[in-house]
Protein backbone atom coordinates (compact mmCIF):
# COMPACT_ATOMS: atom_id res chain seq x y z
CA UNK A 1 90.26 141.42 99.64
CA UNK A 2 90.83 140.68 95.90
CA UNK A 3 92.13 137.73 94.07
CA UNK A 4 95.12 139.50 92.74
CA UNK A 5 96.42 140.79 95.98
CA UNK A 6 96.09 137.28 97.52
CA UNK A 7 97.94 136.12 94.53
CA UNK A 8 100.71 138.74 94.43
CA UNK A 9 100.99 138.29 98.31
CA UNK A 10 101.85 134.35 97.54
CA UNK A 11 104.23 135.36 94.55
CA UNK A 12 106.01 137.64 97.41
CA UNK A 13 106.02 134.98 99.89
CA UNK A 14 107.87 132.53 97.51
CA UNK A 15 110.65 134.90 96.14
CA UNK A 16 110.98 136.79 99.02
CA UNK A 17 111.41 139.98 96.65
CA UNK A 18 108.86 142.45 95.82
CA UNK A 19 111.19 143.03 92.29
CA UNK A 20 111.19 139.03 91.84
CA UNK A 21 107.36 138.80 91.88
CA UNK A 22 106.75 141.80 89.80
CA UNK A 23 108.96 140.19 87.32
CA UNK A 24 107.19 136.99 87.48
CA UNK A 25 103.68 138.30 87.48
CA UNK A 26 104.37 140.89 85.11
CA UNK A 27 103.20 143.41 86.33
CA UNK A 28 104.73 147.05 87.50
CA UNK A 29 106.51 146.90 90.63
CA UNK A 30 104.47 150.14 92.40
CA UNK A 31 101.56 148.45 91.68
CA UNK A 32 102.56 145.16 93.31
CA UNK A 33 103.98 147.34 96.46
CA UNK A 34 100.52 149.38 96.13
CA UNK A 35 98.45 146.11 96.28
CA UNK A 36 100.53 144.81 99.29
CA UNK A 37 99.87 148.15 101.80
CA UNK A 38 96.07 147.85 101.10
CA UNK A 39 95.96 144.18 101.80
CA UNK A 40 98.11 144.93 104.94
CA UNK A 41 95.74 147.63 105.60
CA UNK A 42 92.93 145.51 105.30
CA UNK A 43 94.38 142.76 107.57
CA UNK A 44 95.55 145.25 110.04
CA UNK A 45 98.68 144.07 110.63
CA UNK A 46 102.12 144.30 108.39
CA UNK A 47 102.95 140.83 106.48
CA UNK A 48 106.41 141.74 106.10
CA UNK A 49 109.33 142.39 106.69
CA UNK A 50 110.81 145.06 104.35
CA UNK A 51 114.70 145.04 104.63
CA UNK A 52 117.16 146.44 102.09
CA UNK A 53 117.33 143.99 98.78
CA UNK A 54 114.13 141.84 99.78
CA UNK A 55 111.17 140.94 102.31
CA UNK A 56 110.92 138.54 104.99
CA UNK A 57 107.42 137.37 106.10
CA UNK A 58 106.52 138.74 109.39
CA UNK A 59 104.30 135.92 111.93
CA UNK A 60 101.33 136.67 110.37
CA UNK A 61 102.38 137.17 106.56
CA UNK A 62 103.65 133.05 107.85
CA UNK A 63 100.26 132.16 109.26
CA UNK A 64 98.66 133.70 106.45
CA UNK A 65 100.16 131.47 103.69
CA UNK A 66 97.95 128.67 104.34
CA UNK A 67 94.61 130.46 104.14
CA UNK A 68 96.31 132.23 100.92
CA UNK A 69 96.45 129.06 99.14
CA UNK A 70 93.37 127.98 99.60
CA UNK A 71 91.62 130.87 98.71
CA UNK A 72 92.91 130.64 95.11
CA UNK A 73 92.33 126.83 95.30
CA UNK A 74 88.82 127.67 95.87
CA UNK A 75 88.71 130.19 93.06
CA UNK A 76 89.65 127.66 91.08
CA UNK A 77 87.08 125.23 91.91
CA UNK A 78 84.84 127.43 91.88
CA UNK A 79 85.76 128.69 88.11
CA UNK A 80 86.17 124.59 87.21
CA UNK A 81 82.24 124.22 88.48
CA UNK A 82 80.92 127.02 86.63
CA UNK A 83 82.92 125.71 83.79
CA UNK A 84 82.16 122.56 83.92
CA UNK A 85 78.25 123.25 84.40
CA UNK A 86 78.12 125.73 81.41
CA UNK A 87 79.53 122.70 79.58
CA UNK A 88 83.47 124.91 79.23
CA UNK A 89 85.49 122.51 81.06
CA UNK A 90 89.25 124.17 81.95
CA UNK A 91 91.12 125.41 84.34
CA UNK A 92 94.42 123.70 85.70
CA UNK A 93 95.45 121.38 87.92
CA UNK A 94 98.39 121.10 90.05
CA UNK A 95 100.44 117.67 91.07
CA UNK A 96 103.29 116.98 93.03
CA UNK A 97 105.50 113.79 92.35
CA UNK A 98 108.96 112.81 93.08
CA UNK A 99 111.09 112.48 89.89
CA UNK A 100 110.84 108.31 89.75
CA UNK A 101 107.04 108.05 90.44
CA UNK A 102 106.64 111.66 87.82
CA UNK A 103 107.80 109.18 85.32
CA UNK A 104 105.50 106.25 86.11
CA UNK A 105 103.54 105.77 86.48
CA UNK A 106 102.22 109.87 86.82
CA UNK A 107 102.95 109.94 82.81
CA UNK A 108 100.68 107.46 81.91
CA UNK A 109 98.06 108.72 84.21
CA UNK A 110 98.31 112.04 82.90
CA UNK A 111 98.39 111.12 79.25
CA UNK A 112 94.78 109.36 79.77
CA UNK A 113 93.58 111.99 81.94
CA UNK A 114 94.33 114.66 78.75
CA UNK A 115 93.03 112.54 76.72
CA UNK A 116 89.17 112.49 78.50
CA UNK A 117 89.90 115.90 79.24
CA UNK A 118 92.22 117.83 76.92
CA UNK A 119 90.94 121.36 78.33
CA UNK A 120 92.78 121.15 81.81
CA UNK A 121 96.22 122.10 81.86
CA UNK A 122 98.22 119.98 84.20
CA UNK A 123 101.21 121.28 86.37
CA UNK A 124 103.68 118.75 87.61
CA UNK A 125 106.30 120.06 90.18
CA UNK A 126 108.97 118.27 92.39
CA UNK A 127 108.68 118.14 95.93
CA UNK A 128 112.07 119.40 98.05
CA UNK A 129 112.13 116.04 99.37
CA UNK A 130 110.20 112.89 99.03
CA UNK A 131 108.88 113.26 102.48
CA UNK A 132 107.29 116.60 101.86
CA UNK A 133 104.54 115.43 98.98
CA UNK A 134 101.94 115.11 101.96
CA UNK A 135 102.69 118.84 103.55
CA UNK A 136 102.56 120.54 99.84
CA UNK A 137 99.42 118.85 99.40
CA UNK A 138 98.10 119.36 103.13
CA UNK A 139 99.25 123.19 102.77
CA UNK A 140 97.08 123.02 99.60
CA UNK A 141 100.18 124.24 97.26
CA UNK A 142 99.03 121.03 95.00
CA UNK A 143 96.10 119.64 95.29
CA UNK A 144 96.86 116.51 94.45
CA UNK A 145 100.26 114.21 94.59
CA UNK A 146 101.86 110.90 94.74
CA UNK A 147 104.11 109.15 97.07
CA UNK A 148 106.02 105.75 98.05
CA UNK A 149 104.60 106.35 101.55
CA UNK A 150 101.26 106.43 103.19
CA UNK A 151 100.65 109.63 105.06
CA UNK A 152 97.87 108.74 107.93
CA UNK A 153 96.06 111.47 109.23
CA UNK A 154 92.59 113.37 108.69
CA UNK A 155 93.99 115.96 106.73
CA UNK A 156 94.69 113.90 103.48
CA UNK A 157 93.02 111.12 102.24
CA UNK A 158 94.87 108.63 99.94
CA UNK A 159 94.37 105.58 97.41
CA UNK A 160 96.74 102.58 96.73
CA UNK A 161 97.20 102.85 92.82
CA UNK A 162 99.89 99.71 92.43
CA UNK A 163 102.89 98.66 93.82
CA UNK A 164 105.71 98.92 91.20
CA UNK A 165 108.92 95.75 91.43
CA UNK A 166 112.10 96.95 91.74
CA UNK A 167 115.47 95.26 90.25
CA UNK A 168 118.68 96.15 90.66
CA UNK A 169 120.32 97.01 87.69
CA UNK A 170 123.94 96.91 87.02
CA UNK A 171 127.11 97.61 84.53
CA UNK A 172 127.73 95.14 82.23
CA UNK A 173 131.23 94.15 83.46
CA UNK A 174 132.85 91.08 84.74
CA UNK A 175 132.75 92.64 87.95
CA UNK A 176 128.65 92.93 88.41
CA UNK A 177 126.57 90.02 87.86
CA UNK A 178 125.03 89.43 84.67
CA UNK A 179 122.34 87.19 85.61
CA UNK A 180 119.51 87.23 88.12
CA UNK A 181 117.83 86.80 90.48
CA UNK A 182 120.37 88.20 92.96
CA UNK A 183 120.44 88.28 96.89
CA UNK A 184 119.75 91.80 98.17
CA UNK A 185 122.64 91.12 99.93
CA UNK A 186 124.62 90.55 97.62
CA UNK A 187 123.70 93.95 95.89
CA UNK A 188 124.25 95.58 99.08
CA UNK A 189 128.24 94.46 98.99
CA UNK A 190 128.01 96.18 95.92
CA UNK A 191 129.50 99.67 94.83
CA UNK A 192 126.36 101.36 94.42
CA UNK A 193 124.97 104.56 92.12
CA UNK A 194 122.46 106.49 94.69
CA UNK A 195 120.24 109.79 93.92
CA UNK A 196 120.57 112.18 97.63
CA UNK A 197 119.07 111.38 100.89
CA UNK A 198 115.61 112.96 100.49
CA UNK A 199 114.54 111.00 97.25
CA UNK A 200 112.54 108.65 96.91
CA UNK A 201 114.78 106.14 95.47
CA UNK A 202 117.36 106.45 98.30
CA UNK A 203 114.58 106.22 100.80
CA UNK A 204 113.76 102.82 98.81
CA UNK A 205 117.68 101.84 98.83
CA UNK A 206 118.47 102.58 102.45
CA UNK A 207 115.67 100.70 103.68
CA UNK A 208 116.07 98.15 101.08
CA UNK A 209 119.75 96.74 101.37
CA UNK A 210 120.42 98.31 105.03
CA UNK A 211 118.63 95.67 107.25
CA UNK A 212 120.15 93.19 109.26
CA UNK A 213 123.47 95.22 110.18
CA UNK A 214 124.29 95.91 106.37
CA UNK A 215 126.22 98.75 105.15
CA UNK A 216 125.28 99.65 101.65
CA UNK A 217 128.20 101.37 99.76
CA UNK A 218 127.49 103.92 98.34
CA UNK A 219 130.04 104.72 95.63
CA UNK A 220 128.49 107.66 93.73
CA UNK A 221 125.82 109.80 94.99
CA UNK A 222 124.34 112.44 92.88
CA UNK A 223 121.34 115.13 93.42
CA UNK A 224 120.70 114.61 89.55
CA UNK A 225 118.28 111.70 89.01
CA UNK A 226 118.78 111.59 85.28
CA UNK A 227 122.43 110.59 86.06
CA UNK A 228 122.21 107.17 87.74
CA UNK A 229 121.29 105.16 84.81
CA UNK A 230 124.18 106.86 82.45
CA UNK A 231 126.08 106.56 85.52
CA UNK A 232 125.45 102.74 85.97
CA UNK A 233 126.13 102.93 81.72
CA UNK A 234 129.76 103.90 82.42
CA UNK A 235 130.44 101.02 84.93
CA UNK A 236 130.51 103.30 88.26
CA UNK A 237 128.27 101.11 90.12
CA UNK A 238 124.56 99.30 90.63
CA UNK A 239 121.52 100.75 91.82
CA UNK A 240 117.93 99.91 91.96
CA UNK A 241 115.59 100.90 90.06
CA UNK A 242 111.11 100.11 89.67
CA UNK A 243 110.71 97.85 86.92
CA UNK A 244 110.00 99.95 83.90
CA UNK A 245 112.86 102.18 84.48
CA UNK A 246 115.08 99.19 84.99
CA UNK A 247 113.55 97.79 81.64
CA UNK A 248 114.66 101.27 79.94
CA UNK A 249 117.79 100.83 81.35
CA UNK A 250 118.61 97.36 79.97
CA UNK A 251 117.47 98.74 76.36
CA UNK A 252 120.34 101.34 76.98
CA UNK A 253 122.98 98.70 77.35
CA UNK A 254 122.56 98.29 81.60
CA UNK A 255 121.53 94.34 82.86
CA UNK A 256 118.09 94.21 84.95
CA UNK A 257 118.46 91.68 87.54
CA UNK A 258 115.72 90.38 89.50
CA UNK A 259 115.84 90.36 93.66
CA UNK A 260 115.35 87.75 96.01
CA UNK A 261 113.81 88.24 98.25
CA UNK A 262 111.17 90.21 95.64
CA UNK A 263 111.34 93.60 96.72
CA UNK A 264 108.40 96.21 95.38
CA UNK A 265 107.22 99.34 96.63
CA UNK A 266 103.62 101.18 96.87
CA UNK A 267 102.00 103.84 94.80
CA UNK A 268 100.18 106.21 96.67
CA UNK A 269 97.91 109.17 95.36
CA UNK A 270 96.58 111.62 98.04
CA UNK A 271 94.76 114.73 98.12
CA UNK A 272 93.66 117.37 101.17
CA UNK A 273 90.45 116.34 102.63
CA UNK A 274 87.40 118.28 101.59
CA UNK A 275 85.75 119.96 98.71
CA UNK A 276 87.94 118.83 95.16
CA UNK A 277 87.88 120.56 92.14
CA UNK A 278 86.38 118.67 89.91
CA UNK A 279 89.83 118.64 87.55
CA UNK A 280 91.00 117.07 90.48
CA UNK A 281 88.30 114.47 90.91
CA UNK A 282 88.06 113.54 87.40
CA UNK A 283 91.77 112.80 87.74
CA UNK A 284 91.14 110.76 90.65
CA UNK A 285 88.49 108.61 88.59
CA UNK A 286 90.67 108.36 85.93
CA UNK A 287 93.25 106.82 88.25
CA UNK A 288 90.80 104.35 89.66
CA UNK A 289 89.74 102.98 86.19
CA UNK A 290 93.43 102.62 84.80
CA UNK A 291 94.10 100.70 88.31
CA UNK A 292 90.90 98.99 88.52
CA UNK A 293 92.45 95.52 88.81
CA UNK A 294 93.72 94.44 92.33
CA UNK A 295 96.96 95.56 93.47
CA UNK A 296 99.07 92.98 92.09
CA UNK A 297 100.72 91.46 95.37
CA UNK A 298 104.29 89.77 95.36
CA UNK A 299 103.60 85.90 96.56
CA UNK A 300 104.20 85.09 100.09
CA UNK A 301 107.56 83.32 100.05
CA UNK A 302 108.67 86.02 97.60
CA UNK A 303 107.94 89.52 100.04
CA UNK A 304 110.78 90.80 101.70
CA UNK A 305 110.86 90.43 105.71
């Protein structure tokens, strides 16, 4: 089995398209369909489906996507320890982060880690959902990523970086009020700006402002994160928002109001258990020194019940 045909069997499994992952790859189509029927061979069983415009993975090409990944994550690390021995560090390292927590604080972290180590490129994808940062990094399709929520289980380990405030940040109009602190129930009476069910903000809104047999109304609801603050700009509604984004917000013209009760949420970053490349442990050690101070805590009369 060769690296390429693992890798052109992956670039198949994602586009579902022998012509898609040729065109990706770039590489000549026969020789992608050539490199398929000797890994198939190999395996001894078909891994897909071949249909009219496209492929569909058969139950082994499924059960074989795992083991795929990992294989070129251990190529990598692999490469990264030669590298790094022979004094060449490189290679690349992949991170998963929903849009909010991309921003900060993944930015920052990723700034200083580029800075120690401006040789490893850094990939930063979205996850499908805010639940699914733990399966792409379990799966080993990133190997490292962050989250609002602690994944428990032996598969992934994780590390409490911060926990960010969050305000609620709203128009300024006569209608919204224009200073804080305000009630989180009064914010969930509110019409409200939200980002889909999925995200990690709406996660943090629905659980935020729908306890104790509230409603929130949601007045706008849009897949497009970059929308809410202009959004909230043009007076359709509040939202909420972790501190520095509500603080960019306010700069734009919005009004940052502080909650009561407090209200902040956690910073997770978690990788698979197991051998790390060592891109992805000298990120890790990067975040621990930028978050070396405790993990500021809210005080006690100030935590939301």
């Amino acid at each position: 089995m060769e690296r390429r045909q693992v890798e052109y069997f992956l670039a198949v499994a994602v586009h579902r398209s022998f012509t898609s992952a040729a065109h990706t790859l770039r590489v000549a189509q026969p020789s992608l369909s050539h490199a398929m029927r000797l890994l198939e061979r190999e395996l001894g069983t078909p891994l897909f489906h071949r249909l009219g415009r496209g492929v569909v993975l058969t139950s082994a090409g499924e059960a074989f996507v795992e083991p795929a990944r990992q294989i070129m994550r251990d190529l990598e690390t692999a490469r990264s320890v030669v590298r790094t021995i022979a004094g060449l560090a490189g290679g690349t390292l992949d991170i998963v982060a929903p849009t909010t927590l991309a921003v900060d604080p993944l930015a920052d972290l990723t700034g200083a880690f580029r800075r120690r180590h401006p040789a490893i490129d850094v990939v930063i994808v979205e996850p499908p959902n805010a639940e699914a940062v733990a399966d792409v990094v379990r799966t080993g399709e990133c190997e490292l990523g962050l989250a609002d929520v602690k994944t428990d289980g032996e598969a992934v380990e994780t590390l409490e970086l911060c926990r960010q405030e969050v305000l609620a940040v709203v128009p300024r109009s006569d209608s919204f009020p224009q200073v804080g602190p305000v009630a989180l129930a009064e914010v969930a009476r509110m019409d409200l700006v939200a980002t889909a069910r999925g995200t990690a903000t709406r996660a943090l809104m629905d659980q935020a402002l729908g306890g104790e047999g509230r409603s929130p109304r949601i007045a706008v609801e849009t897949v497009h994160q970059a929308a809410v603050v202009p959004l909230v700009l043009a007076g359709a509604g509040a939202t909420l928002l972790p501190l520095s984004l509500a603080e960019e917000a306010a700069r734009r013209g919005a009004v940052a109001l502080e909650l009561r009760p407090r209200l902040a949420r956690p910073v997770w970053l978690m990788w698979r258990h197991g051998p790390l490349s060592p891109a992805a442990q000298a990120f890790i050690d990067v975040a621990r020194e930028v978050f070396a101070r405790p993990v500021a805590a809210l005080p006690e009369d100030d935590k939301q019940e």
